[in-house]
N, C-alpha and C. Protein backbone atom coordinates (compact mmCIF):
# COMPACT_ATOMS: atom_id res chain seq x y z
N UNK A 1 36.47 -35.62 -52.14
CA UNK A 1 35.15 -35.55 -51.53
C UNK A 1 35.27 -35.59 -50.01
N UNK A 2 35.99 -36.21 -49.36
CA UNK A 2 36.52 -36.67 -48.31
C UNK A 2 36.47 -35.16 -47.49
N UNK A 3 37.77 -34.50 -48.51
CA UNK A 3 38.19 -33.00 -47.49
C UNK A 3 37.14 -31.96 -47.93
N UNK A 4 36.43 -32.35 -48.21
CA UNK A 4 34.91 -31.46 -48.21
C UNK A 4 33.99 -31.32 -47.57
N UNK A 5 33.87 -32.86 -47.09
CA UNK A 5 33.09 -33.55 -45.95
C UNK A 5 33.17 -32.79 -44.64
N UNK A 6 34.83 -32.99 -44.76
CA UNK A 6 35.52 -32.46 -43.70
C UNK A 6 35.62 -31.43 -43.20
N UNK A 7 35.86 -30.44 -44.74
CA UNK A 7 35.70 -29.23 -44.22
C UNK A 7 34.32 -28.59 -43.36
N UNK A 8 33.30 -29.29 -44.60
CA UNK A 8 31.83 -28.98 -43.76
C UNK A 8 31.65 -29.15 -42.63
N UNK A 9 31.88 -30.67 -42.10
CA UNK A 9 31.41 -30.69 -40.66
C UNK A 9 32.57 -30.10 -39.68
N UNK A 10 33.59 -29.72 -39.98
CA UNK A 10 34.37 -28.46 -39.15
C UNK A 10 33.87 -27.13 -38.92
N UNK A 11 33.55 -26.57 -39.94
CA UNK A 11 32.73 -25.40 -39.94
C UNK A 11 31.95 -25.54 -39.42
N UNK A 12 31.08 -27.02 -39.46
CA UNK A 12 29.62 -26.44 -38.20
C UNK A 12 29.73 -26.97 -37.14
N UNK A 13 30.94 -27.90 -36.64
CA UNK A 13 30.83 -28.00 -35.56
C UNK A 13 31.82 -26.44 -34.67
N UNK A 14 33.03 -25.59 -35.51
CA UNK A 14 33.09 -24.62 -34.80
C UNK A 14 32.16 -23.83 -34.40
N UNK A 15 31.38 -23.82 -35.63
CA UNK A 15 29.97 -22.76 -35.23
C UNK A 15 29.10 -22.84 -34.27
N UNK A 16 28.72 -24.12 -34.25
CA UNK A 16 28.20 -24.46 -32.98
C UNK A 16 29.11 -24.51 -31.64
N UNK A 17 29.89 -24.70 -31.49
CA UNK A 17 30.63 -24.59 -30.29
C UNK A 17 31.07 -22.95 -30.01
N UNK A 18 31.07 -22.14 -31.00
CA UNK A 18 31.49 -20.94 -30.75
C UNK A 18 29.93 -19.93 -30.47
N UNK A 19 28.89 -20.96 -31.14
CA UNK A 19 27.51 -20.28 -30.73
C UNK A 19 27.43 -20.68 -28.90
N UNK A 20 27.00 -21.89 -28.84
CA UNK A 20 27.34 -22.37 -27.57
C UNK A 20 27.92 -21.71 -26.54
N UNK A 21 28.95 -21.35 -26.60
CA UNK A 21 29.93 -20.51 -26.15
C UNK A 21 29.34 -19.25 -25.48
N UNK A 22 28.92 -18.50 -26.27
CA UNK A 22 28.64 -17.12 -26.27
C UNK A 22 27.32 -17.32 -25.52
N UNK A 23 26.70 -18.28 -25.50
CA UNK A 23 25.50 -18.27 -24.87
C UNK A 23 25.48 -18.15 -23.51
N UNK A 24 26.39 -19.30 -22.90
CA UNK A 24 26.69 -19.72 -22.14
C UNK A 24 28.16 -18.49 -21.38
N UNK A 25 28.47 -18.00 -22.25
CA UNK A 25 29.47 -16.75 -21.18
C UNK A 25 28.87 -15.36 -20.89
N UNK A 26 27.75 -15.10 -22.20
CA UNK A 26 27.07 -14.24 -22.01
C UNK A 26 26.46 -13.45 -20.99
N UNK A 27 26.61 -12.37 -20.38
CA UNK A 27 25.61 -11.85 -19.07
C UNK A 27 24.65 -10.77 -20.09
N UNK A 28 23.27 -12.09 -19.57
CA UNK A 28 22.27 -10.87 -19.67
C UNK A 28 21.25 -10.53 -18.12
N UNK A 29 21.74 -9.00 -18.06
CA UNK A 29 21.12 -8.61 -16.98
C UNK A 29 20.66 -7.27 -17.83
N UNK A 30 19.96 -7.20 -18.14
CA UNK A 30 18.78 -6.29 -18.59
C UNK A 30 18.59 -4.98 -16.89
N UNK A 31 18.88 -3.97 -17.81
CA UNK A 31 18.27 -2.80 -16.64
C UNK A 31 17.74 -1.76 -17.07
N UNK A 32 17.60 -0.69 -15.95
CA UNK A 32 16.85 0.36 -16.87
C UNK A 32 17.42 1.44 -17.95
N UNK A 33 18.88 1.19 -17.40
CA UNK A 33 19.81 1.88 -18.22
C UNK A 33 19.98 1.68 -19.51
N UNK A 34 20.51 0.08 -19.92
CA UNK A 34 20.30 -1.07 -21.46
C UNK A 34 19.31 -0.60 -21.95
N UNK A 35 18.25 -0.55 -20.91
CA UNK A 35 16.66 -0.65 -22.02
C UNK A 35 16.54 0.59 -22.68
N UNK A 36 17.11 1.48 -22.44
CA UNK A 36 16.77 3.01 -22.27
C UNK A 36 17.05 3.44 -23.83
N UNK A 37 15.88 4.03 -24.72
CA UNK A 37 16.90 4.05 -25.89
C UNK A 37 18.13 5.12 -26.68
N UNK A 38 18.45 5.71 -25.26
CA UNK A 38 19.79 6.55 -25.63
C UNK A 38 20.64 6.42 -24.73
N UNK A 39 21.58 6.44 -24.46
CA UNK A 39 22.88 5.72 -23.50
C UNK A 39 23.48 6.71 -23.98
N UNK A 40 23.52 8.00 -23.85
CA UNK A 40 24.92 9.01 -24.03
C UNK A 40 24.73 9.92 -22.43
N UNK A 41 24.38 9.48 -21.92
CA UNK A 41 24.33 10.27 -20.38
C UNK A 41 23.67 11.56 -20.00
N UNK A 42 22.27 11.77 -21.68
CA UNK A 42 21.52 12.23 -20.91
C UNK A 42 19.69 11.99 -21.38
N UNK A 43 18.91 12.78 -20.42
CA UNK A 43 17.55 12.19 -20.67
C UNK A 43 17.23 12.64 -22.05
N UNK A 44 16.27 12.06 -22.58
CA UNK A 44 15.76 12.11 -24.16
C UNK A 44 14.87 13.26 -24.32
N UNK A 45 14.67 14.24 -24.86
CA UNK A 45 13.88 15.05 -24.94
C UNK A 45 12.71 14.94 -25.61
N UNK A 46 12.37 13.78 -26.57
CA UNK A 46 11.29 13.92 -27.61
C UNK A 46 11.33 12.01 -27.42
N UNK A 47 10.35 11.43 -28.58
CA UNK A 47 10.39 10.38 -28.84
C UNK A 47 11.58 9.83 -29.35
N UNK A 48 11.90 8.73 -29.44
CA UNK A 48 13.18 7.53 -30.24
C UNK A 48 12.67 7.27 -31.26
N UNK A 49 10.97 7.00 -31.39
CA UNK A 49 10.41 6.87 -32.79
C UNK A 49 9.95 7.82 -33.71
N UNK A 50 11.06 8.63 -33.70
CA UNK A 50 10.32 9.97 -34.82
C UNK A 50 10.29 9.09 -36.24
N UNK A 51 9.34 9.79 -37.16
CA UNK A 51 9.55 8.93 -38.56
C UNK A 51 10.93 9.52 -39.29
N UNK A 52 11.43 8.96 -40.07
CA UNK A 52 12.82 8.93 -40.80
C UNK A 52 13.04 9.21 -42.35
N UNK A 53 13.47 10.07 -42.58
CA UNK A 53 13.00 10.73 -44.02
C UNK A 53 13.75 9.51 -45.31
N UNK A 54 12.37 9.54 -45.91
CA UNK A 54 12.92 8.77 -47.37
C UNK A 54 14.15 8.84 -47.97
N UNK A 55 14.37 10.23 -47.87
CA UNK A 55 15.57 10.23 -48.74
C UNK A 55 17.28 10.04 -48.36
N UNK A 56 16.85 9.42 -47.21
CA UNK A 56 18.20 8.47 -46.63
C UNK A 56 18.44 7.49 -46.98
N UNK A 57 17.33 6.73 -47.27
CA UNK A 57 17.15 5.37 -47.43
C UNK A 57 17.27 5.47 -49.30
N UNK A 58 17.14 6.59 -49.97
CA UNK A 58 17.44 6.35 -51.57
C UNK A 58 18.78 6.89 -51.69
N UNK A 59 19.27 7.62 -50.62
CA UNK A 59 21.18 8.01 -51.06
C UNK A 59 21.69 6.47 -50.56
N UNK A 60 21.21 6.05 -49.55
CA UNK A 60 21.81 4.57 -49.69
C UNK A 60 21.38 3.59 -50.66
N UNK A 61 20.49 3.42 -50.91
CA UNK A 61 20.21 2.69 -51.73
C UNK A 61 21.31 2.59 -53.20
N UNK A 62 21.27 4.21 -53.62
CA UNK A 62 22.31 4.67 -54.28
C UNK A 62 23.05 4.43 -54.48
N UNK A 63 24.02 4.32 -53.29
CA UNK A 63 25.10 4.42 -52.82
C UNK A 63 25.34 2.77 -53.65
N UNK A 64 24.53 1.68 -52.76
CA UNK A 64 24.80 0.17 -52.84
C UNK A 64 25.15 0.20 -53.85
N UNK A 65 23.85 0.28 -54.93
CA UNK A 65 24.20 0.45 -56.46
C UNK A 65 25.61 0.65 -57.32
N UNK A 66 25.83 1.81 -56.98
CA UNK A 66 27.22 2.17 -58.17
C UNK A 66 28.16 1.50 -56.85
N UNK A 67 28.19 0.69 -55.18
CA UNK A 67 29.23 0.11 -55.04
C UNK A 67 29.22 -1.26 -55.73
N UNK A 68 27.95 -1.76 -56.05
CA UNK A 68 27.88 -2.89 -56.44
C UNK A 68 28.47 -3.15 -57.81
N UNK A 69 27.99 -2.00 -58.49
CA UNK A 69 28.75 -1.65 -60.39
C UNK A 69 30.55 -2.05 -60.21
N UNK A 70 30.40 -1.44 -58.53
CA UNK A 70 32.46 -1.37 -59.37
C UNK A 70 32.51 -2.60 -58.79
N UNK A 71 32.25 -3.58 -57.74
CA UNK A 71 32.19 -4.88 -57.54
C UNK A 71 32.02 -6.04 -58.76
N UNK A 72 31.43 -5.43 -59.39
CA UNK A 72 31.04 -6.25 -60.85
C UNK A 72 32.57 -5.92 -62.54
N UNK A 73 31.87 -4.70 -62.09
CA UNK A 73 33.80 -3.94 -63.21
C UNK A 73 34.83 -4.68 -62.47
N UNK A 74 35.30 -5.26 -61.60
CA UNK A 74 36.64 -4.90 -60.94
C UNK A 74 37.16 -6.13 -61.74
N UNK A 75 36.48 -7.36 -61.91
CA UNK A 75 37.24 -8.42 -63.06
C UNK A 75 37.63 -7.99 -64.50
N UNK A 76 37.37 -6.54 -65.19
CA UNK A 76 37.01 -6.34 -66.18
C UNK A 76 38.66 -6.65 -67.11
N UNK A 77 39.62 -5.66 -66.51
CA UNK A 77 40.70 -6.08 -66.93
C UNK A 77 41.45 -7.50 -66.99
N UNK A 78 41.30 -8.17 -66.31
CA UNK A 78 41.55 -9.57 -66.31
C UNK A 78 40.46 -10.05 -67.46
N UNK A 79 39.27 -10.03 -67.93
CA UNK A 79 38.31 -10.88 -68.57
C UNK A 79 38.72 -10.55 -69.77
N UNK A 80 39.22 -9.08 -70.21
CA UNK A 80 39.61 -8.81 -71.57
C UNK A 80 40.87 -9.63 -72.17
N UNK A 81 41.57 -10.35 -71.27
CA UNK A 81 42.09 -11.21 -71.91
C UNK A 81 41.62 -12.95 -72.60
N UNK A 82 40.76 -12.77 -72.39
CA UNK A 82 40.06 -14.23 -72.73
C UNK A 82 39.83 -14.51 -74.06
N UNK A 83 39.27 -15.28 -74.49
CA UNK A 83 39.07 -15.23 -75.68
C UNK A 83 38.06 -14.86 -76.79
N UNK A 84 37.36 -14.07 -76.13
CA UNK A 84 36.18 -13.28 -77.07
C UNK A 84 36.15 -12.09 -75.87
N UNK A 85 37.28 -11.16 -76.06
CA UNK A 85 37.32 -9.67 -74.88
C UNK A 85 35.57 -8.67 -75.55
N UNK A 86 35.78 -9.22 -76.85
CA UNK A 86 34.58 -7.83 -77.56
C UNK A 86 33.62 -8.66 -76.42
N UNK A 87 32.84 -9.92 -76.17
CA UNK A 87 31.96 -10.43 -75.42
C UNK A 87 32.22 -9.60 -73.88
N UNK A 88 33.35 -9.55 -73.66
CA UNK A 88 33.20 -9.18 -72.22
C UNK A 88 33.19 -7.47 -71.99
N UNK A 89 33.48 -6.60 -73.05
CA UNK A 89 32.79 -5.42 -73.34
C UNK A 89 31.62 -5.02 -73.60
N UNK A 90 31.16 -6.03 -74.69
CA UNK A 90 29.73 -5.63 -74.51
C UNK A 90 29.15 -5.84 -73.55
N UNK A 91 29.12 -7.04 -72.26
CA UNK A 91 28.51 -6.73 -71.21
C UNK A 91 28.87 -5.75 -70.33
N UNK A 92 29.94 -5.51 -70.33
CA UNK A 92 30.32 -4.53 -69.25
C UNK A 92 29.88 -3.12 -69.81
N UNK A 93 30.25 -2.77 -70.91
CA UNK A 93 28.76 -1.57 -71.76
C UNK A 93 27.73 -1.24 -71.32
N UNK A 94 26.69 -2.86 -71.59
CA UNK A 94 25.21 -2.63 -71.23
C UNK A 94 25.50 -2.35 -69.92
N UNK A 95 25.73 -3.12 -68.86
CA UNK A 95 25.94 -2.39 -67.48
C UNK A 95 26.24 -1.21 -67.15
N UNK A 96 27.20 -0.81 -67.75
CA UNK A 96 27.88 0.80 -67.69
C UNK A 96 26.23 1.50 -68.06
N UNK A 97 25.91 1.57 -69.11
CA UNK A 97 24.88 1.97 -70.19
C UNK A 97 23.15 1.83 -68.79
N UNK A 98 23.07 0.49 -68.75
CA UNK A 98 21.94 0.41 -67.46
C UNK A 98 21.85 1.52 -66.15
N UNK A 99 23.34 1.66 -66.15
CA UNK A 99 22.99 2.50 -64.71
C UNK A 99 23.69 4.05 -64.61
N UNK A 100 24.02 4.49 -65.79
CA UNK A 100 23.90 5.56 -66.54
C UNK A 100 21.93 6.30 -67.24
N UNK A 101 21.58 5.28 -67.34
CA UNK A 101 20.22 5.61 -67.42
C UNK A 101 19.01 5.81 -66.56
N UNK A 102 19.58 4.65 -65.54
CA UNK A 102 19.05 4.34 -64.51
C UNK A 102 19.46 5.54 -63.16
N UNK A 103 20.71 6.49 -63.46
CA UNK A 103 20.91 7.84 -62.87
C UNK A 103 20.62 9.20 -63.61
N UNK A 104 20.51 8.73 -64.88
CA UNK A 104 19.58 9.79 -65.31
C UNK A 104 17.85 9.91 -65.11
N UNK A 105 17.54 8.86 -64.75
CA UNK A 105 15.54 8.20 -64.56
C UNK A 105 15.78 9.35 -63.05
N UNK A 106 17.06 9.00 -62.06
CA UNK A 106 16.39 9.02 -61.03
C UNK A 106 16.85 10.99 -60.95
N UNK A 107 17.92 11.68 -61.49
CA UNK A 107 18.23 13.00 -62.00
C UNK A 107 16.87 13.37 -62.60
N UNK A 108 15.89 12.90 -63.44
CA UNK A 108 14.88 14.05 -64.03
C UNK A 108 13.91 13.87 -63.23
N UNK A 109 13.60 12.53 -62.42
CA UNK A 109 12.37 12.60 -61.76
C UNK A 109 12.82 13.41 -60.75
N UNK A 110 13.84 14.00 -60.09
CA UNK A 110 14.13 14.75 -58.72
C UNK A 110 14.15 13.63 -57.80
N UNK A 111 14.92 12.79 -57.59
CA UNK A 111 15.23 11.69 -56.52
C UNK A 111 16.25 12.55 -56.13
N UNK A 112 17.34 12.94 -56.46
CA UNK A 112 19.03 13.45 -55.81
C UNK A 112 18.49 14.91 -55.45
N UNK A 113 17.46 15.23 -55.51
CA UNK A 113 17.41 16.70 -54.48
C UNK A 113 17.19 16.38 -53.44
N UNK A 114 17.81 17.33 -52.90
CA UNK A 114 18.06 17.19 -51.11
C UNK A 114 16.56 17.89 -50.56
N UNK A 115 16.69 19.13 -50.53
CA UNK A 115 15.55 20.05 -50.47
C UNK A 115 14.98 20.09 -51.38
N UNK A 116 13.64 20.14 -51.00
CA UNK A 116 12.47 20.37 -51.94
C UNK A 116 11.82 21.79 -52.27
């Protein structure tokens, strides 16, 4: 319990001293250049706030998804050795099975077309 203690209040006292830190070495001098919202060396031709098409935000979304699936599979070979492997197939199934369906929902409604 002791080196738990320990560990905890190490961690927050680096944190705090390394927050601290940064505060305190930090230069903020704000100009018109920083503020500006393009910094590639030249003037902006249109707005910074154009609106941003949906379907960026569902290929990522996407994306998270089946990275998150193989984040979840990646114990799979190790779990089949345990002692009820059929238990750790059938979950890994329904999962497989969930988001196999869940890319076919989003294939018939037309989510993965690019152009409309």
């Amino acid at each position: 319990m002791n080196m738990i203690l320990f560990m905890f209040s190490l961690s927050l006292a680096l944190s705090a001293a390394l927050t601290a830190t940064n505060f305190w070495l930090a230069q903020m001098s704000p100009n018109s250049e920083k503020l500006s919202p393009y910094e590639c060396g030249f003037d902006p031709l249109g707005s910074a706030r154009l609106p941003f098409s949906i379907r960026f935000f569902l290929v990522a979304i996407l994306f998270l998804l089946f990275d998150l699936e193989i984040a979840l599979l990646l114990p799979l070979p190790w779990a089949v050795q345990l002692q009820s492997p059929t238990t750790t197939l059938t979950w890994a199934s329904t999962l497989i099975l969930l988001l196999i369906l869940g890319l076919a929902y989003e294939w018939t409604q037309g989510g993965l077309e690019w152009a409309e």
